[in-house]
Protein backbone atom coordinates (compact mmCIF):
# COMPACT_ATOMS: atom_id res chain seq x y z
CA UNK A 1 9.43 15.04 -27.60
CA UNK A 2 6.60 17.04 -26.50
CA UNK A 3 4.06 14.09 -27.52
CA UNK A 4 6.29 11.09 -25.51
CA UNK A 5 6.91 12.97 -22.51
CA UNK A 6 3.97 15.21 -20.14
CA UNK A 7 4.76 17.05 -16.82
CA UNK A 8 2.16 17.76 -14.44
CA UNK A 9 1.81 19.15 -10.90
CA UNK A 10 1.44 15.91 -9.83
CA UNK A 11 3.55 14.47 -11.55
CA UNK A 12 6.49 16.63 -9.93
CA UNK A 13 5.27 15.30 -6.75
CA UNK A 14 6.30 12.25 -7.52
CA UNK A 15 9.20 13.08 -8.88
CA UNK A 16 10.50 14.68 -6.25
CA UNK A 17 9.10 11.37 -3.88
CA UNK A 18 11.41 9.38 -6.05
CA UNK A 19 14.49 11.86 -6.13
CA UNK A 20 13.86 12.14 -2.04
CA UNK A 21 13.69 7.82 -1.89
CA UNK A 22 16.87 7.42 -4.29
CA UNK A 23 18.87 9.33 -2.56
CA UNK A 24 18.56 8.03 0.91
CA UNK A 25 18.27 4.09 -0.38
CA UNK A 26 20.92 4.94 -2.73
CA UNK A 27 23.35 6.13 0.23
CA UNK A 28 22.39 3.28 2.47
CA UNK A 29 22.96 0.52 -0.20
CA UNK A 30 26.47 2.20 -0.76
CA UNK A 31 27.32 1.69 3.02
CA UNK A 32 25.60 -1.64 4.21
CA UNK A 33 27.11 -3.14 0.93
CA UNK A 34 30.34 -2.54 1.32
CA UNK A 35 32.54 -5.07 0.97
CA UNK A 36 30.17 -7.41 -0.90
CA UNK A 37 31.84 -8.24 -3.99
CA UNK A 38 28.62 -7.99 -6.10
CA UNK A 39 28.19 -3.81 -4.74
CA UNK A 40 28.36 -3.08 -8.27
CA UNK A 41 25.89 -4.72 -9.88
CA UNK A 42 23.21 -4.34 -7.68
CA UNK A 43 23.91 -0.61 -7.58
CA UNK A 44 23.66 -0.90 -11.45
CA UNK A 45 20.33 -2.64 -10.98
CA UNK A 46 19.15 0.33 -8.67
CA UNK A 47 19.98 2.80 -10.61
CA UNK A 48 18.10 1.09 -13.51
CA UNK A 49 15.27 0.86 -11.60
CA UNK A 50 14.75 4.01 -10.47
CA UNK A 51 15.44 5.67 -14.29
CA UNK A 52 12.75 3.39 -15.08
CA UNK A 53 10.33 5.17 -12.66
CA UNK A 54 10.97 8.08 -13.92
CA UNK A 55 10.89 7.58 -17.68
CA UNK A 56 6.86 5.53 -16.74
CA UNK A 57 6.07 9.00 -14.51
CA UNK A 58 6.99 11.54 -17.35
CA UNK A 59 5.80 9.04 -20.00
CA UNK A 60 2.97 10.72 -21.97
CA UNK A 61 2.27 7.99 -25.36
CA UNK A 62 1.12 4.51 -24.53
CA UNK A 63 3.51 2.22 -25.68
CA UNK A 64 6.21 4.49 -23.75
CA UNK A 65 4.47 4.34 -20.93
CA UNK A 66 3.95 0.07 -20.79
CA UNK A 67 7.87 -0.44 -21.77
CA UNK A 68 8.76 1.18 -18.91
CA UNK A 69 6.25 -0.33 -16.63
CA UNK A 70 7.96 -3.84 -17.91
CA UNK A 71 11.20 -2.15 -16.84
CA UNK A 72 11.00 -1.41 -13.63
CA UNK A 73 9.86 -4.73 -13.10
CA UNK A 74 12.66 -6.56 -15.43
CA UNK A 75 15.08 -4.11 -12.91
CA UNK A 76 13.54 -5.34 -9.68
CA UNK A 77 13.58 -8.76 -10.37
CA UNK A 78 17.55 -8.29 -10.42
CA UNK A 79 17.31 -6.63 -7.13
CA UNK A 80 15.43 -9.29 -6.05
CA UNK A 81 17.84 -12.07 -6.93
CA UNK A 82 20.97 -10.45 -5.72
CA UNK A 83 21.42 -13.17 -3.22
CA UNK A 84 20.38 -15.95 -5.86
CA UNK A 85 21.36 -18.99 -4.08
CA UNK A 86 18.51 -18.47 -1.18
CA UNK A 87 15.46 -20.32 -1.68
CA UNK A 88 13.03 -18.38 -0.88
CA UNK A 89 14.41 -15.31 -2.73
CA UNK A 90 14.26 -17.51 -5.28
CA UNK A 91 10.27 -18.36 -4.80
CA UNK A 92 9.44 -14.58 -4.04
CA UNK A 93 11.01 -13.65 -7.50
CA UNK A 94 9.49 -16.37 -9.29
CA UNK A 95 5.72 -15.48 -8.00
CA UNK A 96 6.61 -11.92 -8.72
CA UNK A 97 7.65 -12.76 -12.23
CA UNK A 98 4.13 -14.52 -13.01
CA UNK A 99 2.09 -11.63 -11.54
CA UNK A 100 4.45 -9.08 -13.18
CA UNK A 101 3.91 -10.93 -16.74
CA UNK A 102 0.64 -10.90 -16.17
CA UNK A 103 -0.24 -7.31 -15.00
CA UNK A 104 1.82 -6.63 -18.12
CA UNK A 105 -0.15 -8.15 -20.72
CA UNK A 106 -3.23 -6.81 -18.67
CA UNK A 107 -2.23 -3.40 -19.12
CA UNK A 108 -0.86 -3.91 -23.33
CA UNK A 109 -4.60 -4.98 -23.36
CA UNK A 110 -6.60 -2.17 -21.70
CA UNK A 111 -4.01 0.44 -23.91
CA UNK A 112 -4.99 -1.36 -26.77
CA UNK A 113 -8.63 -0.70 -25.69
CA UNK A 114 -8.18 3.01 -24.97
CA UNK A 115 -6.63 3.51 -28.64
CA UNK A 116 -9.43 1.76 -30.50
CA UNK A 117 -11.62 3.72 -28.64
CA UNK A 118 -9.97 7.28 -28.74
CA UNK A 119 -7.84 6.54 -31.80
CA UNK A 120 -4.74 7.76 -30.06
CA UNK A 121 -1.68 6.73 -27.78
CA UNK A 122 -1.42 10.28 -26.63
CA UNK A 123 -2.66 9.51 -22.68
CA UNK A 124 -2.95 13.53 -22.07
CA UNK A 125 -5.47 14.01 -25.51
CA UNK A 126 -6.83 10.55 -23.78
CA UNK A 127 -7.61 11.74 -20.56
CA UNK A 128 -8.86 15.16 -21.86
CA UNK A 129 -11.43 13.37 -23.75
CA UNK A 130 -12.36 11.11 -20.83
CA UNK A 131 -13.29 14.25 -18.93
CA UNK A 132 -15.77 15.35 -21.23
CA UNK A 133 -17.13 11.70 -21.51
CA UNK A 134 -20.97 10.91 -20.60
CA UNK A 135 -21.82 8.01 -22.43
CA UNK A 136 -19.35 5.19 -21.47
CA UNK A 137 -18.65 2.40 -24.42
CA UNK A 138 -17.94 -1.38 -23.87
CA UNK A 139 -14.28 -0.48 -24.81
CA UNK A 140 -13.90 1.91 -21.75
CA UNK A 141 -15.56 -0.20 -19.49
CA UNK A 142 -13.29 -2.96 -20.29
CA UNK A 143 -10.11 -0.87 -20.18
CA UNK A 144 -11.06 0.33 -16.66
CA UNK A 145 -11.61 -3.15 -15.04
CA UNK A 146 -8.55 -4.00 -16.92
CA UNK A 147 -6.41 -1.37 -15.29
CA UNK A 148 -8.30 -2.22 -11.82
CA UNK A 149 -7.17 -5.34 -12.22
CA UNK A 150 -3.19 -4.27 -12.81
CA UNK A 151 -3.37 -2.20 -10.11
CA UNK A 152 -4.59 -4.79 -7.43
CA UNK A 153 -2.15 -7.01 -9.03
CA UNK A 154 1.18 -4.62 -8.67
CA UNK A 155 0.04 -3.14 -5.27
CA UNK A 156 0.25 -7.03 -4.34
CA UNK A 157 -3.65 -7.68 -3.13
CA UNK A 158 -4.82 -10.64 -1.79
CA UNK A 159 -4.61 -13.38 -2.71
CA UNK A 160 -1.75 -12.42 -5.05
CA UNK A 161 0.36 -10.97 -2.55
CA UNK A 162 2.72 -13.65 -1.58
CA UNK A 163 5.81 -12.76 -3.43
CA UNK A 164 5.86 -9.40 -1.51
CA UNK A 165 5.68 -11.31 2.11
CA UNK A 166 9.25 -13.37 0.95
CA UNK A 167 11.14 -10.87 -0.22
CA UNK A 168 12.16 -9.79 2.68
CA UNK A 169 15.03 -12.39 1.61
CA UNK A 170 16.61 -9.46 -0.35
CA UNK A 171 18.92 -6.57 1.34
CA UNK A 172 17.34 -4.11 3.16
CA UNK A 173 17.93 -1.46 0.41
CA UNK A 174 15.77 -3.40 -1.58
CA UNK A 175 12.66 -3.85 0.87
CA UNK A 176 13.10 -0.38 1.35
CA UNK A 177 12.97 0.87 -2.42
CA UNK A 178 9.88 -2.20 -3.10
CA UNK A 179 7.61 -0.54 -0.40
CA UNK A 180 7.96 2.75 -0.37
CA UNK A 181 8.32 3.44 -3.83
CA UNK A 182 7.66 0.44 -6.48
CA UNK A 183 4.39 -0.77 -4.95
CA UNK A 184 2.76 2.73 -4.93
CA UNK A 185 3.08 1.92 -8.85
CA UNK A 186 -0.71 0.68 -8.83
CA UNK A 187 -1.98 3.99 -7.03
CA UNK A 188 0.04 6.29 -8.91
CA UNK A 189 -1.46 4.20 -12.11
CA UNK A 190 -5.24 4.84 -11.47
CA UNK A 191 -4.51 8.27 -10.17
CA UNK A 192 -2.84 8.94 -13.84
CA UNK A 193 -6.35 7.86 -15.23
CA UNK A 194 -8.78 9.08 -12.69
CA UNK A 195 -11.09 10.40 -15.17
CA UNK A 196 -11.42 6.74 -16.49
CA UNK A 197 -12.19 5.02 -13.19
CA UNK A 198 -14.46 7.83 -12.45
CA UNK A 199 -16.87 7.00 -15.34
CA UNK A 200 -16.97 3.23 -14.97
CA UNK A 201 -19.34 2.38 -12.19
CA UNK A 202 -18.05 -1.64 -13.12
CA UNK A 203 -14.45 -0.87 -12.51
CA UNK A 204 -14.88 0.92 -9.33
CA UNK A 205 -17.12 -1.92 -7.79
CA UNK A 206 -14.76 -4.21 -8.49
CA UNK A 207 -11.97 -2.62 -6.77
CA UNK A 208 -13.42 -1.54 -3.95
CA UNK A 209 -14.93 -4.92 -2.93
CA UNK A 210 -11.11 -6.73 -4.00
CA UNK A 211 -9.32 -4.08 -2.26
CA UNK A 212 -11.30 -3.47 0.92
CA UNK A 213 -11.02 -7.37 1.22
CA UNK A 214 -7.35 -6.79 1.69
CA UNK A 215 -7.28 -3.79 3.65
CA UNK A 216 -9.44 -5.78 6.15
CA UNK A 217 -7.84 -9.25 6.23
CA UNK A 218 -3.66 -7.87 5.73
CA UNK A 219 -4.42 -5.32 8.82
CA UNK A 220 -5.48 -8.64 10.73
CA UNK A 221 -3.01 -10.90 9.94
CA UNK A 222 -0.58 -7.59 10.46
CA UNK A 223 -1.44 -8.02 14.31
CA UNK A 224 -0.26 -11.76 14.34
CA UNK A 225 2.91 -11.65 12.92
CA UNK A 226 6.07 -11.43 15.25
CA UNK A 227 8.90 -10.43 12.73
CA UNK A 228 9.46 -6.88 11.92
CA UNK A 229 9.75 -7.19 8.21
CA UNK A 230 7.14 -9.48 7.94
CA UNK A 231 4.84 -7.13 9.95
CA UNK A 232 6.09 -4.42 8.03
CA UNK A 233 5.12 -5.84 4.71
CA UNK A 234 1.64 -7.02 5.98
CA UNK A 235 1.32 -3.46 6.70
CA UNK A 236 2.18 -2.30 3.12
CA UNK A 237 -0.62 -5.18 1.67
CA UNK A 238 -3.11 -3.35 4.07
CA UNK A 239 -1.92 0.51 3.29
CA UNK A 240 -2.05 -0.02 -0.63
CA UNK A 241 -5.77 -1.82 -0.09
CA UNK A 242 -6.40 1.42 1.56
CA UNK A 243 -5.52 3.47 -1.07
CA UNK A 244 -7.32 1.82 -3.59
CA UNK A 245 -10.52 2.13 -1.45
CA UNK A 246 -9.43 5.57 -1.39
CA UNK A 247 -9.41 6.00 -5.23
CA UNK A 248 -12.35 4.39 -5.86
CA UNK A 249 -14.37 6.58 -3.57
CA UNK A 250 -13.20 9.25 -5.55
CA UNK A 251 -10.87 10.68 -3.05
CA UNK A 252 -8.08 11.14 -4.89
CA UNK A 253 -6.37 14.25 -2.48
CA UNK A 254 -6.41 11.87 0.49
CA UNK A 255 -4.89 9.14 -2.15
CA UNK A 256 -1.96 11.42 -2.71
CA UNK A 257 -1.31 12.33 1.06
CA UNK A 258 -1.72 8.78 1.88
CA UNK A 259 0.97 8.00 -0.49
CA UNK A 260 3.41 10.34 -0.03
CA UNK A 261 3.04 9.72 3.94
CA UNK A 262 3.25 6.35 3.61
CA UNK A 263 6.20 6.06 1.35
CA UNK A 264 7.92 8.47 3.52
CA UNK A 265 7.11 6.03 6.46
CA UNK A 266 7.87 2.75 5.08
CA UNK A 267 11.16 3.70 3.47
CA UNK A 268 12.54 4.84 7.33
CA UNK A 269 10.33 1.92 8.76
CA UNK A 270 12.64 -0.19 7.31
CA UNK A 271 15.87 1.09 6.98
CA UNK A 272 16.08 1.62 10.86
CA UNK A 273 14.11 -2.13 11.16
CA UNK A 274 17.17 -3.18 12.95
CA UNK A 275 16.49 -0.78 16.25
CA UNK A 276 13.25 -2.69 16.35
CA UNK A 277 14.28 -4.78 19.41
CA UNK A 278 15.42 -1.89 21.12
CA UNK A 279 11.72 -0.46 20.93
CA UNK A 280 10.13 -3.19 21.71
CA UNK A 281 12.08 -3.56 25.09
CA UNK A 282 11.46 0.09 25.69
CA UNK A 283 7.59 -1.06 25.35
CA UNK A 284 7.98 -3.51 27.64
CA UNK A 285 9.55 -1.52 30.25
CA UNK A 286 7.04 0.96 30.14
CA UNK A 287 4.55 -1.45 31.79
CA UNK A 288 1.31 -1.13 29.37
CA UNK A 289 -2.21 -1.77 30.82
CA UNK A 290 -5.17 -3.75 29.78
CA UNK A 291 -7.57 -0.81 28.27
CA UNK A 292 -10.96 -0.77 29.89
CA UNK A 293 -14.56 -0.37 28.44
CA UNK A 294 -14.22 3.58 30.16
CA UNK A 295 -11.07 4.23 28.41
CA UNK A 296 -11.70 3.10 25.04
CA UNK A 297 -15.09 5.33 25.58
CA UNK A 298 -13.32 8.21 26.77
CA UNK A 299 -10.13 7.97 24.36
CA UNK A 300 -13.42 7.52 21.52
CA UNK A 301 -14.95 10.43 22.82
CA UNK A 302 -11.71 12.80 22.92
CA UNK A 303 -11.15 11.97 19.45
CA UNK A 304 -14.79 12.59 18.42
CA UNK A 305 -14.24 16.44 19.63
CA UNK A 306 -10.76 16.13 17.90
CA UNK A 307 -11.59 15.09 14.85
CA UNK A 308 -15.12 16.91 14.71
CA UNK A 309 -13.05 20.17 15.08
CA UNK A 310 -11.17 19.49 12.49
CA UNK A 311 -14.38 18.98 10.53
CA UNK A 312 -15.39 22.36 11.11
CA UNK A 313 -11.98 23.42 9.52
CA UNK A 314 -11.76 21.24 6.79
CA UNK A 315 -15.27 19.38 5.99
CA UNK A 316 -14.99 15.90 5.59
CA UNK A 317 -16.84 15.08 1.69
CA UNK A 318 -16.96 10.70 2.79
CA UNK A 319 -18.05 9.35 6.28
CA UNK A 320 -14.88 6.21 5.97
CA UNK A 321 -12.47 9.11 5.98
CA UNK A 322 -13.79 10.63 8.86
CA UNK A 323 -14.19 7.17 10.62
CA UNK A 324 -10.91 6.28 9.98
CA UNK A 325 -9.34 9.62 11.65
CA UNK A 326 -11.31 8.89 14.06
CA UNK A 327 -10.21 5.62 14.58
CA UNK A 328 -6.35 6.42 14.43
CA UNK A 329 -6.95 9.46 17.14
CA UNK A 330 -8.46 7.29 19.44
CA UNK A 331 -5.26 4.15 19.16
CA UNK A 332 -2.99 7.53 19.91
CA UNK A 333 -4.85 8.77 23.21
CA UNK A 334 -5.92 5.69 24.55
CA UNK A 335 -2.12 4.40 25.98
CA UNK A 336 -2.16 8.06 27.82
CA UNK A 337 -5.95 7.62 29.03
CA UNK A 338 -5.36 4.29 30.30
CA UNK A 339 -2.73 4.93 32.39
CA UNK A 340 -3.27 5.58 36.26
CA UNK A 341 -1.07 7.30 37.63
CA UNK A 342 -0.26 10.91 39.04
CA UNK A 343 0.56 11.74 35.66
CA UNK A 344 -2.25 10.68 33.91
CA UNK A 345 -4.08 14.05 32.84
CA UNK A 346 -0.29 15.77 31.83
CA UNK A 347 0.17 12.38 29.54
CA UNK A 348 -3.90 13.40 28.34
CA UNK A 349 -2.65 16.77 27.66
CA UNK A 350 0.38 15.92 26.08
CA UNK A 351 -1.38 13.37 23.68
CA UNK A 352 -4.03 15.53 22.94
CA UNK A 353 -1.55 17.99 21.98
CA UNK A 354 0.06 15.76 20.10
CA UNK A 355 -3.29 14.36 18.13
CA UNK A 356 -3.82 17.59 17.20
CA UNK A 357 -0.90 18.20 15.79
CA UNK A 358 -1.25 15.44 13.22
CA UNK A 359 -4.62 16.30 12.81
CA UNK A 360 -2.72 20.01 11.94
CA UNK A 361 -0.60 18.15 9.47
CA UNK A 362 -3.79 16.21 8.14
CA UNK A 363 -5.67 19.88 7.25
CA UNK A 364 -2.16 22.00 5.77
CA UNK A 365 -1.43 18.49 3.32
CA UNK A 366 -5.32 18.08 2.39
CA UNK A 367 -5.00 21.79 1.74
CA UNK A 368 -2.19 21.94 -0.12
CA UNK A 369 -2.70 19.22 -2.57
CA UNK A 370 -6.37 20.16 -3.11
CA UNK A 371 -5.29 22.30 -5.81
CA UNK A 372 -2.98 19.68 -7.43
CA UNK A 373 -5.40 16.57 -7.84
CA UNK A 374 -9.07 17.51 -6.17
CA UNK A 375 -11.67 15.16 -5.17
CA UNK A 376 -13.87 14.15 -7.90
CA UNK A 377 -16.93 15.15 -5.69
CA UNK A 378 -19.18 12.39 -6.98
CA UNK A 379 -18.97 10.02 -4.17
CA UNK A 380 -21.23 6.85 -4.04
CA UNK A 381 -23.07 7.21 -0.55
CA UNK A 382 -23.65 3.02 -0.58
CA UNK A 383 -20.00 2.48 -1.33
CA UNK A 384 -18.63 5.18 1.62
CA UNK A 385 -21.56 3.62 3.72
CA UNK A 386 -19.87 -0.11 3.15
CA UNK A 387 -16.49 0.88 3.56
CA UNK A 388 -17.05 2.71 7.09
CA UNK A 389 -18.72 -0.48 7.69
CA UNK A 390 -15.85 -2.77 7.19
CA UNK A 391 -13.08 -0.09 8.84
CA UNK A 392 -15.44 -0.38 11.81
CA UNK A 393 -15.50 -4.02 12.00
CA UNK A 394 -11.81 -4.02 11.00
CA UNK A 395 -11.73 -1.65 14.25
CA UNK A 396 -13.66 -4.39 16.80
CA UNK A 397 -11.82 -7.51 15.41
CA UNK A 398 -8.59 -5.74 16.31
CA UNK A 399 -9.27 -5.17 19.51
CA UNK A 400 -11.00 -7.80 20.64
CA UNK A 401 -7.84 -10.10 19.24
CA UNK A 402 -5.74 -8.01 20.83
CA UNK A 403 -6.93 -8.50 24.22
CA UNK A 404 -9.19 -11.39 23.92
CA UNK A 405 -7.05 -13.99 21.70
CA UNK A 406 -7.37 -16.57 24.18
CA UNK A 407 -11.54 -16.66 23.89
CA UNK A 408 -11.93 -20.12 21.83
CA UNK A 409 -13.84 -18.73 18.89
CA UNK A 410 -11.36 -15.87 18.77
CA UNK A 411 -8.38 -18.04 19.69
CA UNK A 412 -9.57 -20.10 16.10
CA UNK A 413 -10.10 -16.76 14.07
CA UNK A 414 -6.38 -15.84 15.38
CA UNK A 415 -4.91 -19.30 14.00
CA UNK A 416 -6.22 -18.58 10.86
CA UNK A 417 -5.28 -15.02 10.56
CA UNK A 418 -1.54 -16.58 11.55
CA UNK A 419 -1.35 -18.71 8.57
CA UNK A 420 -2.81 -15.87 6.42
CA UNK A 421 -5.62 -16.87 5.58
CA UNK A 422 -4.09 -20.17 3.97
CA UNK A 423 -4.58 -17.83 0.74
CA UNK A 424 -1.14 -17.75 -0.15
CA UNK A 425 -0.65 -21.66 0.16
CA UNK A 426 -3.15 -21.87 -2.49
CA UNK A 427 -1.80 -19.21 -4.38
CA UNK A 428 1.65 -20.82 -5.09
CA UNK A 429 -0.04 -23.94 -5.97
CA UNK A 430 -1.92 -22.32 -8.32
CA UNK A 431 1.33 -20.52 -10.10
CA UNK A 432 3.90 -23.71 -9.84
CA UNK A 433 1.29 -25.72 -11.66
CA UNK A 434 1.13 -22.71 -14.26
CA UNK A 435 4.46 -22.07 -14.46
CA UNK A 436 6.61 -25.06 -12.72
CA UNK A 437 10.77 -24.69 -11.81
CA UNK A 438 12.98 -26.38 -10.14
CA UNK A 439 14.62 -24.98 -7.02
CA UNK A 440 18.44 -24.39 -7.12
CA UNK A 441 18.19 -25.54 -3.25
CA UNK A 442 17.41 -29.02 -1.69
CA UNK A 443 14.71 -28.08 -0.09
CA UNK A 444 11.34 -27.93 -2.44
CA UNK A 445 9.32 -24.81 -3.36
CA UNK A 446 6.06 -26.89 -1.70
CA UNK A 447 7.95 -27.28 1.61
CA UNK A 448 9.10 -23.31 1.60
CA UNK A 449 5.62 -22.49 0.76
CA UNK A 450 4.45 -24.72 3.89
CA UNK A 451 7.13 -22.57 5.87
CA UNK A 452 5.88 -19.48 4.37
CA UNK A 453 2.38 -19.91 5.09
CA UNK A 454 3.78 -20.92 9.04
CA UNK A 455 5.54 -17.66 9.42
């Protein structure tokens, strides 16, 4: 028993992430299905799911661990199909099925590599000897890409991330459950076997470049996108680039506080999606004001003192970290700096008070979780020097579509961003031609993809 199964700090972490996510999705699915006449069996597909999480999290040989990653995914799919007769459901699920077969025999493959080259399935005896490891052989190398590669592919990175767009056809329950819990599944993977992405300069290049990609272009396409869950899962495709990036900079605390936070977020996000129009006419009513050049500087230059106080508490060990706290303080002053009225400096107070108590939260989870999973401490100075680059270009684009859309070079870049990119068009060429089906509907998978790629 002792050699299938391995607790860890971390790993009770997670655990108690996915005890906290199954029982609120589990109570929620019991009330908005009632009175579907299927309840039961997509409760019994839930509940499948989520023992499968748990059996891959404790899993500590191998071929334990890769049966229950095909789980999960055999468990989802049913979660997926629960309304079977919808088209696109029926799409998502069959682009998910492809990329989940194929992440699969990705990750039977770099296993395979790790035993030939350790001559053991034990992943703790594995990962001990990783740690010790200074000469890296062909057969790690490979088995690092290879589990960069599963990870990209079951966080849903572009440009395989179309089946994760269209499933918001499924319940609630199960959008929910997908991205705030199953998705993470790529993170949690290479934060399992940190030690090997450490050592492998190949693997890490690789996933920073694919990932950052993502981050970049999702967070873009994020800002064109009028439905909630659409937005919502655009936002997931850019939040699991970013953790990646996080990974492979070696920093894996901020990894598992980006994780946790975001699961927390995305599982409320959408489970109260349907009070979205209420906040958006609450927006509206508040009257929001074009942001000048001397607000952006002085909501910048507020979250420069912010954020560089916070440095003196807690040093920051990678510039893109820093940038991007940076970043997010300023987007959370600037509404209160912009405005101009005879409230304007109590709103400055209030949001600086506010700022800094995220930044609070920010210092006591970084602090806490330190001791679980610390930073490897070996960060690449060109790859935190490119990153900060792109979250800083990320930064301008934003903006400047945000305000600007209309300019005619911008007004082109904004087109494209609406049809994503076009990526995913190609995409589901690409997998109907390798694997082909025939839609239950009348309308054709090519004219849903069209639609897709439109929405």
């Amino acid at each position: 028993m002792q050699a299938l199964f391995h607790i860890s700090a971390v790993k009770v972490i997670l655990l108690a992430l996915v005890t906290l996510l199954a029982v609120v999705i589990w109570r929620y699915s019991a009330v908005a299905l009632a009175g579907e006449t299927d309840k039961p069996r997509f409760m019994r597909a839930l509940a499948a799911t989520i023992a499968a999480v748990v059996v891959t999290l404790l899993a500590n040989h191998l071929v334990l661990f890769w049966l229950g990653w095909i789980a999960i995914s055999l468990s989802l799919q049913q979660l997926l199909l629960f309304y079977p007769d919808r088209p696109r459901a029926q799409l998502a699920a069959h682009k998910k099925a492809l990329s989940a077969r194929l992440g699969e025999a990705l990750l039977a493959v770099a296993f395979t590599l790790l035993y030939l080259q350790f001559d053991s399935a034990n992943i703790q005896h594995i990962i001990q000897q990783l740690a010790g490891t200074t000469t890296v052989s062909p057969l790690v190398h490979g088995a690092a890409v290879l589990l960069a590669l599963v990870a990209l592919l079951k966080c849903a990175q572009l440009p395989m991330h179309g089946w994760l767009i269209q499933v918001v056809e499924a319940p609630t329950p199960v959008s929910a459950l997908l991205h705030a819990g199953i998705i993470n599944l790529g993170g949690i993977l290479l934060l399992l076997f940190a030690p090997l992405m450490a050592i492998s300069g190949i693997a890490s290049a690789l996933l920073l470049v694919a990932a950052l990609f993502s981050t970049v272009l999702a967070a873009l396409i994020m800002t064109t996108r009028v439905s909630i869950k659409v937005r919502l899962a655009w936002s997931t495709v850019a939040q699991m680039g970013l953790m990646l990036v996080e990974i492979t900079l070696g920093l894996y605390t901020l990894a598992l506080l980006h994780l946790l936070a975001h699961s927390c977020y995305k599982a409320y996000a959408f489970l109260h999606s349907g009070n979205a129009v209420n906040h958006y006419l609450a927006a509206q009513l508040a009257e929001p004001t074009e942001p000048t050049v001397s607000h952006w500087s002085a909501a910048a230059l507020l979250a420069a003192v912010l954020v560089g106080s916070t440095h003196l508490l807690l040093p920051f060990t990678s510039l893109a970290s820093s940038m991007l706290l940076m970043m997010a303080v300023t987007v959370v002053l600037l509404p209160s700096v912009g405005r101009n009225d005879n409230l304007r400096w109590l709103r400055v107070m209030l949001a600086l008070l506010y700022a800094a108590g995220l930044l609070a939260l920010y210092l006591a989870g970084k602090t806490l979780l330190v001791k679980v999973i610390p930073d490897t401490g070996s960060l690449s100075l060109t790859a935190d020097l490119f990153a900060s680059i792109m979250f800083a270009t990320l930064f301008i684009v934003a903006v400047l579509l945000r305000y600007h859309a209309s300019k005619p070079l911008l007004n082109r870049v904004f087109i494209w961003l609406n049809a994503g990119g076009y990526l995913d068009e190609w995409a589901t060429r690409i997998t109907l031609k390798i694997w082909p089906y025939n839609p239950p509907a009348a309308k054709t998978i090519a004219t849903l993809a069209k639609q897709e790629t439109q929405a």
